[in-house]
Protein backbone atom coordinates (compact mmCIF):
# COMPACT_ATOMS: atom_id res chain seq x y z
CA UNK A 1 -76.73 119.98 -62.58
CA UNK A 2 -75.41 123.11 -64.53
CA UNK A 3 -75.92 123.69 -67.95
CA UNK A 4 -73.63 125.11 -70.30
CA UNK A 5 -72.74 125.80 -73.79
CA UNK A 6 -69.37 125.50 -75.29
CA UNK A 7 -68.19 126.56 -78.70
CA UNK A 8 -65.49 124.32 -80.15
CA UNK A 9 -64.06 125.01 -83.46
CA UNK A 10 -67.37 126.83 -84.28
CA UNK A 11 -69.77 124.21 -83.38
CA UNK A 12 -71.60 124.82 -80.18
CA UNK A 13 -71.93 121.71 -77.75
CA UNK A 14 -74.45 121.74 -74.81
CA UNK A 15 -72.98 119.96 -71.61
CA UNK A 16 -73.93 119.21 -68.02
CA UNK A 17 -71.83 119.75 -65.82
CA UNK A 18 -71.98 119.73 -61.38
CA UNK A 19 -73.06 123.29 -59.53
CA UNK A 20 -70.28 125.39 -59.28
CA UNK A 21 -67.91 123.38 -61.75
CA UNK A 22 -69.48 125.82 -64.95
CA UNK A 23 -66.54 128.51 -65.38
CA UNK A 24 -63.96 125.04 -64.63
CA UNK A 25 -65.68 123.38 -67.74
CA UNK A 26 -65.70 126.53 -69.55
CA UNK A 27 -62.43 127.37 -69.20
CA UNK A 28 -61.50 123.56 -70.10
CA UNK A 29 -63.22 124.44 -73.27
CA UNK A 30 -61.81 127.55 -74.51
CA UNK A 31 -58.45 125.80 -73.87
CA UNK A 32 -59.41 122.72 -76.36
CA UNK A 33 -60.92 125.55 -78.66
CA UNK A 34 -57.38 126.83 -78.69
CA UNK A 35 -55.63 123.79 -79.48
CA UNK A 36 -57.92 122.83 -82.08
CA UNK A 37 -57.23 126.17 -83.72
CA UNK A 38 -53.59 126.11 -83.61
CA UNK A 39 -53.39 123.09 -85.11
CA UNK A 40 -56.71 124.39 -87.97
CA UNK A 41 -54.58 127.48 -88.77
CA UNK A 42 -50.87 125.26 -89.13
CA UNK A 43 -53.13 123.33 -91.81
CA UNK A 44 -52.01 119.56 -90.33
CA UNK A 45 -55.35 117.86 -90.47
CA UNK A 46 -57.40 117.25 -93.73
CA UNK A 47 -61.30 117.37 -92.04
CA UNK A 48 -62.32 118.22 -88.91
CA UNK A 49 -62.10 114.38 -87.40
CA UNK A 50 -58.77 114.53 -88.06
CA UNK A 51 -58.03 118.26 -87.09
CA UNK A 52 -60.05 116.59 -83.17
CA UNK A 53 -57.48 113.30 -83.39
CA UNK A 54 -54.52 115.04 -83.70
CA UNK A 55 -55.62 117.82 -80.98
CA UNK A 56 -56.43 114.74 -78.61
CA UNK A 57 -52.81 113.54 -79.09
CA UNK A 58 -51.65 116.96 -78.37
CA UNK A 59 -53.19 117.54 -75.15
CA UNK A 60 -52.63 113.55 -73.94
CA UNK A 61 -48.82 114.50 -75.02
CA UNK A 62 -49.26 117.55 -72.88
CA UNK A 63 -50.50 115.29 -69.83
CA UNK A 64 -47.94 112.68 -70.83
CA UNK A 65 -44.92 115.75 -70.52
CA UNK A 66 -46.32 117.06 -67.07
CA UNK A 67 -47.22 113.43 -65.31
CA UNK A 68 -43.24 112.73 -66.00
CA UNK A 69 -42.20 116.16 -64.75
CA UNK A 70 -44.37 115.83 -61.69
CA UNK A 71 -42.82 112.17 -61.45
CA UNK A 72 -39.38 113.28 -61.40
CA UNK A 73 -40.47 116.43 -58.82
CA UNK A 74 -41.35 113.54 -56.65
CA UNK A 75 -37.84 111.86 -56.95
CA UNK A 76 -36.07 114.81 -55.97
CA UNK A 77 -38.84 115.59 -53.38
CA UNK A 78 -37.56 112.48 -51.89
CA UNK A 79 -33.81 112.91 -52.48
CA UNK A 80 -33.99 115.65 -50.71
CA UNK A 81 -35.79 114.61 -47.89
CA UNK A 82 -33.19 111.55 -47.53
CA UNK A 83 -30.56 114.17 -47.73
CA UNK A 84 -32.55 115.68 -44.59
CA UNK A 85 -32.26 112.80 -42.90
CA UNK A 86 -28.87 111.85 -43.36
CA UNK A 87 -28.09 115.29 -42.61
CA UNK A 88 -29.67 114.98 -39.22
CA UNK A 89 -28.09 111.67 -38.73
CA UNK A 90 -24.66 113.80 -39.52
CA UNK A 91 -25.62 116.38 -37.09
CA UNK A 92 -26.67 114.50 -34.28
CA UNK A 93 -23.50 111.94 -34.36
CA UNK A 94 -21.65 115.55 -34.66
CA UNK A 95 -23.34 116.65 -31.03
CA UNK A 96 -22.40 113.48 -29.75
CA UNK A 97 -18.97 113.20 -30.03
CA UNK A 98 -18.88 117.38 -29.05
CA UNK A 99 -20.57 115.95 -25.90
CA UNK A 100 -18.13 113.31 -25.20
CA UNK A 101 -15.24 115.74 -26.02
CA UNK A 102 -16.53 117.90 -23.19
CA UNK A 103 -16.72 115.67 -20.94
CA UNK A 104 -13.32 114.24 -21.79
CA UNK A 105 -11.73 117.43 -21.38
CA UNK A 106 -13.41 118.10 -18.09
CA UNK A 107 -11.74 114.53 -16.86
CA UNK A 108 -8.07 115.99 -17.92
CA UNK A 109 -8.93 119.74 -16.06
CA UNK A 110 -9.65 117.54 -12.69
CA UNK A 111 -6.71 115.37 -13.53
């Protein structure tokens, strides 16, 4: 196990973390360090358990926005690849009847 140190809204927090996973978790941190400013400096929370609440909220909102835009990425994924497949289906019925067509013109040339 790694050990780290993060600094969020000023206060330093010693975590563990797996070997190899330290910049990950670091990163992870600046980005709640971030959010916790934002909303410090827009002055929406009265004390710093409140200022951590409402950045929670913020970054499960964030999750919330991006789980229903990969959601809806996986319904068109899908649309499309019915579209595919009726396409196909469209194409192949199309070389079928070109076949036939051949071979019913080839039956009126030997006529």
């Amino acid at each position: 196990m790694a050990h780290i140190n993060l600094t969020i809204n000023g206060r330093n927090f010693g975590m563990e973390c797996d070997d190899g996973q330290e910049q990950r978790v670091i990163d992870l941190g600046n980005y709640v360090d971030a959010k916790v400013k934002t909303i410090a400096a827009a002055g929406a929370a009265s004390n710093e358990n409140h200022l951590l609440v409402l950045t929670s909220l913020m970054l499960a909102d964030e999750i919330h926005d991006l789980r229903d835009s990969l959601s809806a990425l996986g319904e068109h994924v899908e649309s499309k690849d019915e579209s595919d497949k009726q396409e196909e289906m469209v194409s192949d019925a199309i070389n079928s009847l070109a076949e036939r067509i051949e071979l019913i013109a080839k039956r009126i040339q030997t006529a």
